[in-house]
C-alpha atoms as a PDB file:
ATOM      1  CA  UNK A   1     -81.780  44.955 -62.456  1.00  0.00           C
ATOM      2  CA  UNK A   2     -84.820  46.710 -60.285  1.00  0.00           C
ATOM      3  CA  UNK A   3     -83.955  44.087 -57.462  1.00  0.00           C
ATOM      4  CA  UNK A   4     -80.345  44.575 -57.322  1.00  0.00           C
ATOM      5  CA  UNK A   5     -81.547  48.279 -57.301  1.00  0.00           C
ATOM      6  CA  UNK A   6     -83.544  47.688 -54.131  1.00  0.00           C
ATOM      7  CA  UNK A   7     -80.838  45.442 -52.248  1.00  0.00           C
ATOM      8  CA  UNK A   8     -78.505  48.521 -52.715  1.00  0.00           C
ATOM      9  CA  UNK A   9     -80.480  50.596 -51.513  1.00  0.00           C
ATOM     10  CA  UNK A  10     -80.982  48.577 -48.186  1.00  0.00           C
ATOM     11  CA  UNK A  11     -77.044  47.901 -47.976  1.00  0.00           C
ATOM     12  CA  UNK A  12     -76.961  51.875 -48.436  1.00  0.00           C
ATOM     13  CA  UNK A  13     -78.773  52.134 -45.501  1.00  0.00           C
ATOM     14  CA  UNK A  14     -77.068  50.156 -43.087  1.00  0.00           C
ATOM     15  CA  UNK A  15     -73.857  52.021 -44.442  1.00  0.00           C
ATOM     16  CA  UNK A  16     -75.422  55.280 -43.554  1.00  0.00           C
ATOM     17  CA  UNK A  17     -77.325  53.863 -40.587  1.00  0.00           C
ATOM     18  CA  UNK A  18     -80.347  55.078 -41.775  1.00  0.00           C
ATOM     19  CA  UNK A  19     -83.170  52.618 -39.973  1.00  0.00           C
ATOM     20  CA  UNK A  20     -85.738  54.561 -42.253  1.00  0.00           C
ATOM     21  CA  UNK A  21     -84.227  53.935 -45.538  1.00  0.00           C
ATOM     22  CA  UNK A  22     -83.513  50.048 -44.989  1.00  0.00           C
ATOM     23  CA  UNK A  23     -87.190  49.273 -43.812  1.00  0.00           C
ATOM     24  CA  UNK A  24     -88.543  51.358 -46.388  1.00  0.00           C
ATOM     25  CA  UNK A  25     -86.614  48.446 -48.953  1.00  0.00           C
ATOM     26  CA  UNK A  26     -88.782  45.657 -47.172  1.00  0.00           C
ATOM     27  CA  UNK A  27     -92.221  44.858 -48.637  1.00  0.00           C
ATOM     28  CA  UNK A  28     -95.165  44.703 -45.682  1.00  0.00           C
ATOM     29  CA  UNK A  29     -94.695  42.073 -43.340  1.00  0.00           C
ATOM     30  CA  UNK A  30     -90.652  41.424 -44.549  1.00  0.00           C
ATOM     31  CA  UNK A  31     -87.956  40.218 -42.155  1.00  0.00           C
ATOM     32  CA  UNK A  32     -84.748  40.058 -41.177  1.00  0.00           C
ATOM     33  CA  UNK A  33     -82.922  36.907 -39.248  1.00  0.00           C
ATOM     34  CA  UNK A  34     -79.192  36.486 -38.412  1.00  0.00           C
ATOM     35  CA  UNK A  35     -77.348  34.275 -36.198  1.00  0.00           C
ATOM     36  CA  UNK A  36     -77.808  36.772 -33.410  1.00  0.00           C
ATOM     37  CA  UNK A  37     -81.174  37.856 -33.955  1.00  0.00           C
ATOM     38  CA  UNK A  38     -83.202  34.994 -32.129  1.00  0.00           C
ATOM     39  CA  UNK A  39     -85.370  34.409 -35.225  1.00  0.00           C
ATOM     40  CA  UNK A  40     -86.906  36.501 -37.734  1.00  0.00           C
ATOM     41  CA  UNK A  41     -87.565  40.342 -36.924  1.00  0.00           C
ATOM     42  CA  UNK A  42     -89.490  42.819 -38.995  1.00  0.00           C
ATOM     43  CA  UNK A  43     -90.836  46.983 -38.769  1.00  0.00           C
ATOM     44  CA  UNK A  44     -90.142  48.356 -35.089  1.00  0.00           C
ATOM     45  CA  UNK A  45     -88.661  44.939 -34.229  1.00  0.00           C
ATOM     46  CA  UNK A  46     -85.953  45.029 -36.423  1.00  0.00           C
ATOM     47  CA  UNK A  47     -85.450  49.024 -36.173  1.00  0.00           C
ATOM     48  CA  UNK A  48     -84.368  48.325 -32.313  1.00  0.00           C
ATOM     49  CA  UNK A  49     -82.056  45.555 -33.404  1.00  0.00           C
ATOM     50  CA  UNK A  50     -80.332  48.012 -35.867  1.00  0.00           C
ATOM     51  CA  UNK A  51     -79.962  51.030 -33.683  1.00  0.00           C
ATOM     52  CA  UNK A  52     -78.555  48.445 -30.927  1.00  0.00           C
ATOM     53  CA  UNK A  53     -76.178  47.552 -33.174  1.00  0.00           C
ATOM     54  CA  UNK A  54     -75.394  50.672 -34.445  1.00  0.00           C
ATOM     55  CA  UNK A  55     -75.424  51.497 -30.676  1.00  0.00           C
ATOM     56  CA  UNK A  56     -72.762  49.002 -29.696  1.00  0.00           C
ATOM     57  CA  UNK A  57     -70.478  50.188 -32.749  1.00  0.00           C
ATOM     58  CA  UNK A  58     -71.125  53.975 -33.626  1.00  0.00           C
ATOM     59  CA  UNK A  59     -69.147  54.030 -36.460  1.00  0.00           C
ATOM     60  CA  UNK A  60     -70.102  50.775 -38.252  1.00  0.00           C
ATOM     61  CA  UNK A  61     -70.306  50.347 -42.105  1.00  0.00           C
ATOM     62  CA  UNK A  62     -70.873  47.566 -45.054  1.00  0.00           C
ATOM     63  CA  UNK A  63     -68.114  47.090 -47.485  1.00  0.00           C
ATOM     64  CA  UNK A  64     -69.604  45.219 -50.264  1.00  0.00           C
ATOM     65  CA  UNK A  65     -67.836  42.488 -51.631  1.00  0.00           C
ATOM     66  CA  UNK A  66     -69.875  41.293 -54.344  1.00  0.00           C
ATOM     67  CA  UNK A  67     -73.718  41.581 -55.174  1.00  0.00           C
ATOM     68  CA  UNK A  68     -76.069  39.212 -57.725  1.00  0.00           C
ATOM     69  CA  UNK A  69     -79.317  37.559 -58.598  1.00  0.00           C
ATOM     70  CA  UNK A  70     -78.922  34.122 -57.729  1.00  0.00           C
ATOM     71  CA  UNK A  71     -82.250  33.169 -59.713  1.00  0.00           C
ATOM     72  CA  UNK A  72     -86.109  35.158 -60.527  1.00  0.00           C
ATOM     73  CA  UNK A  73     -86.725  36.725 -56.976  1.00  0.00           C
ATOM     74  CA  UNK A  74     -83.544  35.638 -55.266  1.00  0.00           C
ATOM     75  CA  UNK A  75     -80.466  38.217 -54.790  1.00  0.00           C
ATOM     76  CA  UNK A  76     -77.090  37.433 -53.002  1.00  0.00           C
ATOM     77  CA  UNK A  77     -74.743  39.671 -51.705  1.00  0.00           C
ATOM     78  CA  UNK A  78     -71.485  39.404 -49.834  1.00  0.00           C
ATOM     79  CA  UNK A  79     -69.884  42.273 -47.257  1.00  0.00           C
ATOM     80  CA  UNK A  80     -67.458  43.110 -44.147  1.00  0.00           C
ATOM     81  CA  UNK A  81     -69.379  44.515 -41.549  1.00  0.00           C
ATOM     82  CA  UNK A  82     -66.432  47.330 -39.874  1.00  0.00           C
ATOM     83  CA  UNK A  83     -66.547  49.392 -36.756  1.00  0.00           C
ATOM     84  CA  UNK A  84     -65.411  49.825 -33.433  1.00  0.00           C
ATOM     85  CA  UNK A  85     -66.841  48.840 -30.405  1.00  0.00           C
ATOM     86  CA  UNK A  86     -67.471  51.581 -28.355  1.00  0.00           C
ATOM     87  CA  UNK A  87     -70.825  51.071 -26.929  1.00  0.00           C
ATOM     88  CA  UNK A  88     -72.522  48.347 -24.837  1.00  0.00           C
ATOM     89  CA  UNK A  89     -73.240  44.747 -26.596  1.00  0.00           C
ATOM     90  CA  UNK A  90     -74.965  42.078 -24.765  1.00  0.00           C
ATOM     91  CA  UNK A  91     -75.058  44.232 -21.243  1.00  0.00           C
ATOM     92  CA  UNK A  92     -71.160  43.862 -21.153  1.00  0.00           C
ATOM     93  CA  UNK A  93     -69.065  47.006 -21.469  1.00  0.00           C
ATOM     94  CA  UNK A  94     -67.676  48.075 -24.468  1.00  0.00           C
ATOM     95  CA  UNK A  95     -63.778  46.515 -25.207  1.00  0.00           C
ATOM     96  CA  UNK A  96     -62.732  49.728 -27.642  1.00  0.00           C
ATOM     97  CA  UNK A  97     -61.763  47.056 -30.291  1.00  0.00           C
ATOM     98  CA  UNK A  98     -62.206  46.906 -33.875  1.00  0.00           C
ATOM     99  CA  UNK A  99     -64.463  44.000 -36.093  1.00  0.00           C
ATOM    100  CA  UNK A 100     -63.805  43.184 -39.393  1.00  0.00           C
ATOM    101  CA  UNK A 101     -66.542  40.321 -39.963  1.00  0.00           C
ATOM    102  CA  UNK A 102     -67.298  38.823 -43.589  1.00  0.00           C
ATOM    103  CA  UNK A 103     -70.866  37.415 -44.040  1.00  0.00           C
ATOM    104  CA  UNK A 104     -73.554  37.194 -46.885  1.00  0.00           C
ATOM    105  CA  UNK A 105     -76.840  38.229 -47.193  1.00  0.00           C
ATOM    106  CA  UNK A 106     -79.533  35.976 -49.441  1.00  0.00           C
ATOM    107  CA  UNK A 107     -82.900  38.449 -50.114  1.00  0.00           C
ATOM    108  CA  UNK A 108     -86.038  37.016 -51.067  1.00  0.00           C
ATOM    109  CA  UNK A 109     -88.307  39.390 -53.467  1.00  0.00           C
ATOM    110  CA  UNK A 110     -91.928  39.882 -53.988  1.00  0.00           C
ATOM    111  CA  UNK A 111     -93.429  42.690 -55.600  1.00  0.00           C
ATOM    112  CA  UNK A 112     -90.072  44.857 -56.592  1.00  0.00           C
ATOM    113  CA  UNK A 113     -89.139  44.735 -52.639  1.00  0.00           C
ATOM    114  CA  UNK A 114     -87.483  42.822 -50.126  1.00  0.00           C
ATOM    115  CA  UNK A 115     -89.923  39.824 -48.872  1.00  0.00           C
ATOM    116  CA  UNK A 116     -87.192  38.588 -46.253  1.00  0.00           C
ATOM    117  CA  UNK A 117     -83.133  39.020 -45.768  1.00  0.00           C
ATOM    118  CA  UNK A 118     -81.252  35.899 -44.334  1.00  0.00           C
ATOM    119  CA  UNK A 119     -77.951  36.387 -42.910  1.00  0.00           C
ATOM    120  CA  UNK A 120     -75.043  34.261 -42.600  1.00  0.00           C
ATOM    121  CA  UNK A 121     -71.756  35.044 -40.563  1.00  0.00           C
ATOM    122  CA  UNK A 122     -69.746  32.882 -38.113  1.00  0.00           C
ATOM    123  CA  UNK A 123     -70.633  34.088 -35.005  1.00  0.00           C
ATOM    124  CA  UNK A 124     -67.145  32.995 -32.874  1.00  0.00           C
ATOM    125  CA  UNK A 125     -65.463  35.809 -35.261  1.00  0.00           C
ATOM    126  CA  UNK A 126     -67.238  38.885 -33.689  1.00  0.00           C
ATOM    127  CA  UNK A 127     -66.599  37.765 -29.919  1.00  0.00           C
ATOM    128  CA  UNK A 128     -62.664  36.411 -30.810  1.00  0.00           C
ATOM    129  CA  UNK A 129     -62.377  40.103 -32.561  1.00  0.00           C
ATOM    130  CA  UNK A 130     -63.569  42.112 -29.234  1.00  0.00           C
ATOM    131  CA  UNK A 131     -61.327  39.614 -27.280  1.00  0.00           C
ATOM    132  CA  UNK A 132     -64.123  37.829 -25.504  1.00  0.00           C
ATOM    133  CA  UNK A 133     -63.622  33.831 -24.458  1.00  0.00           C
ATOM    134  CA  UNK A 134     -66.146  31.557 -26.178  1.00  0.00           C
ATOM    135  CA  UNK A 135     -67.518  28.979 -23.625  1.00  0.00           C
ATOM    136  CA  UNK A 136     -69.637  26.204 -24.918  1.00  0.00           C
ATOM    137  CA  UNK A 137     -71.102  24.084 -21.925  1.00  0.00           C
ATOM    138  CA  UNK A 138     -74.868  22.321 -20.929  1.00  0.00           C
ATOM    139  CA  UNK A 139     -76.851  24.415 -19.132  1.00  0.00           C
ATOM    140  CA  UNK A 140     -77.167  21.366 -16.688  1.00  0.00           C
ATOM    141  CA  UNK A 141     -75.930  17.817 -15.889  1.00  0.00           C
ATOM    142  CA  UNK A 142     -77.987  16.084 -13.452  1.00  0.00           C
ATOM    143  CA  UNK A 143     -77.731  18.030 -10.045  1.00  0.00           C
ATOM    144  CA  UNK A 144     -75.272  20.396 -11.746  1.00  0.00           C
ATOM    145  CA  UNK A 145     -76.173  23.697 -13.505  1.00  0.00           C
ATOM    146  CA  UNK A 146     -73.879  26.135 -15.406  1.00  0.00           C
ATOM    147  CA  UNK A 147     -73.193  29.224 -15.785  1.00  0.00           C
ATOM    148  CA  UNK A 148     -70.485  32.462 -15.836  1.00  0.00           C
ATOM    149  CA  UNK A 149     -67.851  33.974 -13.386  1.00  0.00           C
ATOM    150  CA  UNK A 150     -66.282  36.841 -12.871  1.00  0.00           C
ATOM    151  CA  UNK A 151     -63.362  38.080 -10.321  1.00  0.00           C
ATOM    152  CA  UNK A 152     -62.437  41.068  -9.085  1.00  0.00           C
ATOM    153  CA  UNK A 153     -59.466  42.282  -7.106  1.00  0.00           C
ATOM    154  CA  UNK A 154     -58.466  45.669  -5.407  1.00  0.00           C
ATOM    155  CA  UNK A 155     -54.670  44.206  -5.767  1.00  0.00           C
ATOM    156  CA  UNK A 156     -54.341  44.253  -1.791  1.00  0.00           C
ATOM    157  CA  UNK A 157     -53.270  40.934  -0.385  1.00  0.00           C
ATOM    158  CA  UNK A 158     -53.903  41.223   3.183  1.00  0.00           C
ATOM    159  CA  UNK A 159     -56.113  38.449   4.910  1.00  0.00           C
ATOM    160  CA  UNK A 160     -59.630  39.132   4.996  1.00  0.00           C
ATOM    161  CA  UNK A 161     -61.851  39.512   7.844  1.00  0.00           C
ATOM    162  CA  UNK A 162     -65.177  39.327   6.428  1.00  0.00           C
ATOM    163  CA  UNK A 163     -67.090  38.356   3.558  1.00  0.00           C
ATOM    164  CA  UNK A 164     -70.688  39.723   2.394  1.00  0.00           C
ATOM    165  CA  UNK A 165     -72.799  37.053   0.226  1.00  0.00           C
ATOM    166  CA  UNK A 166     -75.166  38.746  -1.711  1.00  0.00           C
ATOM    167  CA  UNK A 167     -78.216  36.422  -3.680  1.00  0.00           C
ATOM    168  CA  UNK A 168     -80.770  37.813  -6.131  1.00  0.00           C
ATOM    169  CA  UNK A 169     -83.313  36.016  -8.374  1.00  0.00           C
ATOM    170  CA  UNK A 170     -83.656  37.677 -11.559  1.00  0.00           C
ATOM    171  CA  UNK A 171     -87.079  37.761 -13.070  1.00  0.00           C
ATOM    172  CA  UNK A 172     -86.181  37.340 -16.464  1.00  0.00           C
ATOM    173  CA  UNK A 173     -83.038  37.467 -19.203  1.00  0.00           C
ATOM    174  CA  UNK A 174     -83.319  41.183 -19.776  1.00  0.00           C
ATOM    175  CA  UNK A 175     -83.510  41.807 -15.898  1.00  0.00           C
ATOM    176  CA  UNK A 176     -80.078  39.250 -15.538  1.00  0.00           C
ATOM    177  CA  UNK A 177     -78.267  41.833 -17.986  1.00  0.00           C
ATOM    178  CA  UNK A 178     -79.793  44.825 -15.994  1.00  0.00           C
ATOM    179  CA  UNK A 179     -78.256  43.339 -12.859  1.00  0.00           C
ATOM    180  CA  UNK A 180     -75.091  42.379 -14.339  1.00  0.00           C
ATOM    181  CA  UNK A 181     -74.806  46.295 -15.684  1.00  0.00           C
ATOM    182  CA  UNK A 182     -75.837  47.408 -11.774  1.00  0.00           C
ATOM    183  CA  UNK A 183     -73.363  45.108  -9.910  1.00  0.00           C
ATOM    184  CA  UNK A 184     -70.484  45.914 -12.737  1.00  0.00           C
ATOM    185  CA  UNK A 185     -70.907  49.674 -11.665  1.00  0.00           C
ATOM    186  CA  UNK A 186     -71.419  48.553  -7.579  1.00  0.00           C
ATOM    187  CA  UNK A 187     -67.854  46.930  -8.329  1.00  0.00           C
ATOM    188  CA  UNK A 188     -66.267  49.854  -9.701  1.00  0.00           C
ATOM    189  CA  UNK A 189     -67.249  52.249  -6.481  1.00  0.00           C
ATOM    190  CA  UNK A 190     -66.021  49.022  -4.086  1.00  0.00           C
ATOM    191  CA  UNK A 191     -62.852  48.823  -5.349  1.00  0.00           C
ATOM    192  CA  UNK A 192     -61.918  52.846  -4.292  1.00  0.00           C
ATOM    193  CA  UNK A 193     -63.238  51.225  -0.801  1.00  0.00           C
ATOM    194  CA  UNK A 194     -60.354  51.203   1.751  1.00  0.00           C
ATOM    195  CA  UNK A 195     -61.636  47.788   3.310  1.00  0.00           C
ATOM    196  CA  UNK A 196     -62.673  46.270  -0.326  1.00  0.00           C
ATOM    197  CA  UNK A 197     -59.903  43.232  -1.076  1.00  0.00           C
ATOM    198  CA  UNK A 198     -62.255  41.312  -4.076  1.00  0.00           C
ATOM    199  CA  UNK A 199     -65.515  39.751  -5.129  1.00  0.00           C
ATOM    200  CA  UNK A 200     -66.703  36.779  -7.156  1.00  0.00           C
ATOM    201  CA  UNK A 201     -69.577  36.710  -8.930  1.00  0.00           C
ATOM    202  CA  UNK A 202     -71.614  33.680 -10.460  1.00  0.00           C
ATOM    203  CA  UNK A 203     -74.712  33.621 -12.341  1.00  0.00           C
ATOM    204  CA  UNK A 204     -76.211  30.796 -13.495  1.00  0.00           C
ATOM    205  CA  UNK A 205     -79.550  30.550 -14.967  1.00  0.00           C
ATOM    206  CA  UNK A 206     -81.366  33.883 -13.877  1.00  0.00           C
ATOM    207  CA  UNK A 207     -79.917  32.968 -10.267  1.00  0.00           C
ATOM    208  CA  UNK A 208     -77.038  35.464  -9.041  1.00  0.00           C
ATOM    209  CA  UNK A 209     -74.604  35.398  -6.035  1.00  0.00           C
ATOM    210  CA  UNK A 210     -71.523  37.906  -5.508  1.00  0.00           C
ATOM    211  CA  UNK A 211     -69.024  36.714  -2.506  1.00  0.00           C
ATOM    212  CA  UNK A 212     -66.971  39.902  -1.671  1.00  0.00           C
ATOM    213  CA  UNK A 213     -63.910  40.009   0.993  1.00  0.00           C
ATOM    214  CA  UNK A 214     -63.258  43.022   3.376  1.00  0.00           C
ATOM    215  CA  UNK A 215     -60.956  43.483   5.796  1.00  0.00           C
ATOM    216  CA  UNK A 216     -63.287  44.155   8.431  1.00  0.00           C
ATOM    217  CA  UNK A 217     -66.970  43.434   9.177  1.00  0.00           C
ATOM    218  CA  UNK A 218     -67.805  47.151   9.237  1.00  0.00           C
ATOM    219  CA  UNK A 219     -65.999  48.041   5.923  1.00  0.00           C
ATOM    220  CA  UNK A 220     -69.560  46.516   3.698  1.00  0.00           C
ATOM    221  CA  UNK A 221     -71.744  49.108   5.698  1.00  0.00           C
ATOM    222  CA  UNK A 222     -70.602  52.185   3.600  1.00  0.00           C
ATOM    223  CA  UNK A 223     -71.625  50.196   0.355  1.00  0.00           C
ATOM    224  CA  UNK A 224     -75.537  50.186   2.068  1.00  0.00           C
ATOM    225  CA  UNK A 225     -75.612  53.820   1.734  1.00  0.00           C
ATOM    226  CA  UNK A 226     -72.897  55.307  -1.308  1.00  0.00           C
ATOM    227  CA  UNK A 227     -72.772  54.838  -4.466  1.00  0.00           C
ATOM    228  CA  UNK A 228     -74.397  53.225  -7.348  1.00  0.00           C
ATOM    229  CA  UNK A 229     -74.422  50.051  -5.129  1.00  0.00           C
ATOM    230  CA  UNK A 230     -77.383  51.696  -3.157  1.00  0.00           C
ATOM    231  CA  UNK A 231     -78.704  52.611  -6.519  1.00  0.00           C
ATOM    232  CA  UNK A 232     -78.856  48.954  -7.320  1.00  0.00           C
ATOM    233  CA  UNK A 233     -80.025  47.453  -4.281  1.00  0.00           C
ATOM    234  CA  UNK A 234     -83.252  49.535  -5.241  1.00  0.00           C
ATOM    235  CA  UNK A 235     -84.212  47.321  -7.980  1.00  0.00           C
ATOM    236  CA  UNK A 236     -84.349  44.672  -5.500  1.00  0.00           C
ATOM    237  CA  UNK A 237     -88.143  46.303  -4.885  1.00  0.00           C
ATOM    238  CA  UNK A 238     -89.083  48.005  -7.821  1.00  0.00           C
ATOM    239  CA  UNK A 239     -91.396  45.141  -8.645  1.00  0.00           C
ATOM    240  CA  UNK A 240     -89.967  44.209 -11.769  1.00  0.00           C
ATOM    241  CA  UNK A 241     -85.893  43.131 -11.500  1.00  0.00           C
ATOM    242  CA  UNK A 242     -86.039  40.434  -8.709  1.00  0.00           C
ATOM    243  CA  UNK A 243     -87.819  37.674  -7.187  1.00  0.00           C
ATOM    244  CA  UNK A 244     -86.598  37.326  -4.102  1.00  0.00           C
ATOM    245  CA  UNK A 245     -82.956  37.995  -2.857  1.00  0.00           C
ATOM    246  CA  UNK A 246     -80.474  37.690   0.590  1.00  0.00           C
ATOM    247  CA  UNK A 247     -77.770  39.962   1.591  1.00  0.00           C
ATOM    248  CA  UNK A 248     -75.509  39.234   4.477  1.00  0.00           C
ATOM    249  CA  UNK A 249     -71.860  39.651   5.945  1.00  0.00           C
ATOM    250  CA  UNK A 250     -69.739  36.895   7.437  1.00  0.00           C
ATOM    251  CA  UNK A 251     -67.064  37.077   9.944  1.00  0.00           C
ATOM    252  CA  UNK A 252     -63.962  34.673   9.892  1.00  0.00           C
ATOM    253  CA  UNK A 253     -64.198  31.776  12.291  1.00  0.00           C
ATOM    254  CA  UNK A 254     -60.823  30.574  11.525  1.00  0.00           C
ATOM    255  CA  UNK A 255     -58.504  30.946   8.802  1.00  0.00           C
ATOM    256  CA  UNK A 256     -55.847  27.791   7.944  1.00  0.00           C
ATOM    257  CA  UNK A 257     -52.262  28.482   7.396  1.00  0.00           C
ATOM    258  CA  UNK A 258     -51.634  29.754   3.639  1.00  0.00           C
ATOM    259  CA  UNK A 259     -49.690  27.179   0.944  1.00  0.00           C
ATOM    260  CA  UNK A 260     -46.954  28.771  -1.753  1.00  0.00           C
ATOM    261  CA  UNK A 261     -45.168  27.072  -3.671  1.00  0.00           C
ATOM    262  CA  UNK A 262     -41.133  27.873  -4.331  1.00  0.00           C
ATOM    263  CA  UNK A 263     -40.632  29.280  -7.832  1.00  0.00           C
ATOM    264  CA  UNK A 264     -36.881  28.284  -7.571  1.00  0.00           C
ATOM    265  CA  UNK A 265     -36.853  24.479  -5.910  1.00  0.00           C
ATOM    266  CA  UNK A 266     -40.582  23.590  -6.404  1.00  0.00           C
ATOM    267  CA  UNK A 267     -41.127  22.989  -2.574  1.00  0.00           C
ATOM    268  CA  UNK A 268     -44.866  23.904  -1.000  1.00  0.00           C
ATOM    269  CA  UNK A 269     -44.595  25.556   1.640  1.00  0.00           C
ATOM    270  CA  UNK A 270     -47.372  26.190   4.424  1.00  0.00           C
ATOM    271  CA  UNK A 271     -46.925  28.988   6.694  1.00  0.00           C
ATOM    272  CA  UNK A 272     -46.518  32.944   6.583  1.00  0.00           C
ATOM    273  CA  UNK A 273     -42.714  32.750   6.495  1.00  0.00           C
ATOM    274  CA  UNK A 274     -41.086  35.328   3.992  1.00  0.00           C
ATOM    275  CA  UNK A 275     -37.903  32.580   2.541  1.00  0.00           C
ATOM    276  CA  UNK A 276     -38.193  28.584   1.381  1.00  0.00           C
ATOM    277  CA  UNK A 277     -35.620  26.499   2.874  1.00  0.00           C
ATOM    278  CA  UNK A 278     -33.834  26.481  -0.416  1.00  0.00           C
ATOM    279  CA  UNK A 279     -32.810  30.096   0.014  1.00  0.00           C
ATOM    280  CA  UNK A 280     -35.104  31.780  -1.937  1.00  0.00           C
ATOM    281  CA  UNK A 281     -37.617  34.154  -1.730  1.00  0.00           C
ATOM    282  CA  UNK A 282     -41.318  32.731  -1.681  1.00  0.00           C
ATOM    283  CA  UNK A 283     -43.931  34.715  -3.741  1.00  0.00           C
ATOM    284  CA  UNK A 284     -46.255  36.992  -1.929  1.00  0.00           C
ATOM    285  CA  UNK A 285     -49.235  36.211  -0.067  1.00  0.00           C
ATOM    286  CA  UNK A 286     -52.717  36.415  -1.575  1.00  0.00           C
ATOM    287  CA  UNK A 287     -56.258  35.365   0.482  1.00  0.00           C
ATOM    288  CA  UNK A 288     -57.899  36.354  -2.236  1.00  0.00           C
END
């Protein structure tokens, strides 16, 4: 009964979010591993990994399902892990959407206290639940490496008459996230731009590009010196985000005839005109 007493009181403390009371459960040395913890954590370790969590969902909470010794120094213990996410998880913003995840905790025990916890839950439920797309692909094939995408568009469609390429070597995973976070917020001021149409960004290993199209070659310049894009182009030299990195801006050298197709006969058409031959009205034009 003394180790159930213990394993409540740790579940009592993730309830209450009380970092203090759950490592006070864990005998010196104990630790904590989940599917998302990247191996075992224990003491200050596993106190960040909580109050991220807690972080990421402020109002999150343990309903227990069932708890039991499973044999001498082995205690089992089944719960939905609730909340909202209203805080940042994994450097991506937060999606204001609810969890309900099931899992089970196994907790080894040595001297009337927790000598590790081992956590099981299926980790596609907590990104399907915040709405996130689960990609599984290599990291590389040969010549080819993978990675993520993102678009963004102002919702103008005119043509665009300039593009800025921006490159930046991260120097490590964290710093990726940190530049993901800066260029999320540079996107946010470009899109009140008047000459902003869209960007694409790509990062693939700790290797980052954003393409973005203007409408004129002078329209990028007021990025260089406003907002939080000016903010971020600072940790380009603070030593410790980047490598090395490349900015630039590209004028049009020609620009091919745009191709819609006919929503009522099917027909591609090339061209700017407004009608297909069929009569009907051809969607609008986007460059971008």
């Amino acid at each position: 009964m003394a180790h159930l007493d213990v394993v409540n009181r740790y579940l009592d403390g993730w309830i209450k979010r009380d970092a203090d009371q759950v490592l006070a459960t864990l005998a010196p040395g104990g630790t904590y591993e989940d599917p998302s913890s990247r191996g075992p954590l224990s003491g200050e370790a596993f106190r960040g990994y909580m109050k991220g969590l807690w972080a990421a969902f402020p109002d999150l909470t343990l309903e227990k399902q069932s708890l039991g010794e499973m044999g001498p120094d082995l205690v089992a213990a089944q719960w939905i892990m609730k909340g909202t996410n209203h805080g940042s998880m994994m450097g991506l913003p937060p999606t204001g959407k609810s969890v309900a995840v099931p899992g089970a905790d196994f907790f080894r025990m040595k001297d009337g206290l927790i000598q590790s916890v081992t956590g099981y839950f299926d980790s596609r439920v907590l990104p399907s639940q915040l709405g996130l797309d689960i990609i599984v692909q290599p990291k590389e094939i040969g010549p080819f490496r993978f990675g993520i995408s993102t678009m963004v568009h102002s919702g103008k469609t005119e043509e665009p008459g300039a593009f800025s390429i921006t490159y930046l070597e991260a120097a490590d995973a964290d710093a990726v996230l940190k530049v993901r976070a800066g260029s999320r917020d540079s996107l946010i001021d470009m899109l009140k731009m008047d000459g902003f149409i869209g960007a694409t960004t790509a990062t693939v290993g700790n290797r980052m590009v954003t393409i973005s199209a203007w409408t004129d070659t002078e329209a990028p310049r007021k990025v260089m010196s406003d907002g939080r894009h000016a903010e971020a182009q600072r940790m380009m030299f603070d030593g410790v985000t980047a490598k090395r990195g490349y900015t630039s801006v590209w004028s049009k050298s020609r620009v091919n005839p745009p191709i819609r197709q006919c929503d009522a006969c099917g027909k591609m058409i090339r061209g700017t005109v407004e009608s297909c031959s069929c009569g009907a009205k051809l969607p609008a034009l986007i460059y971008w």
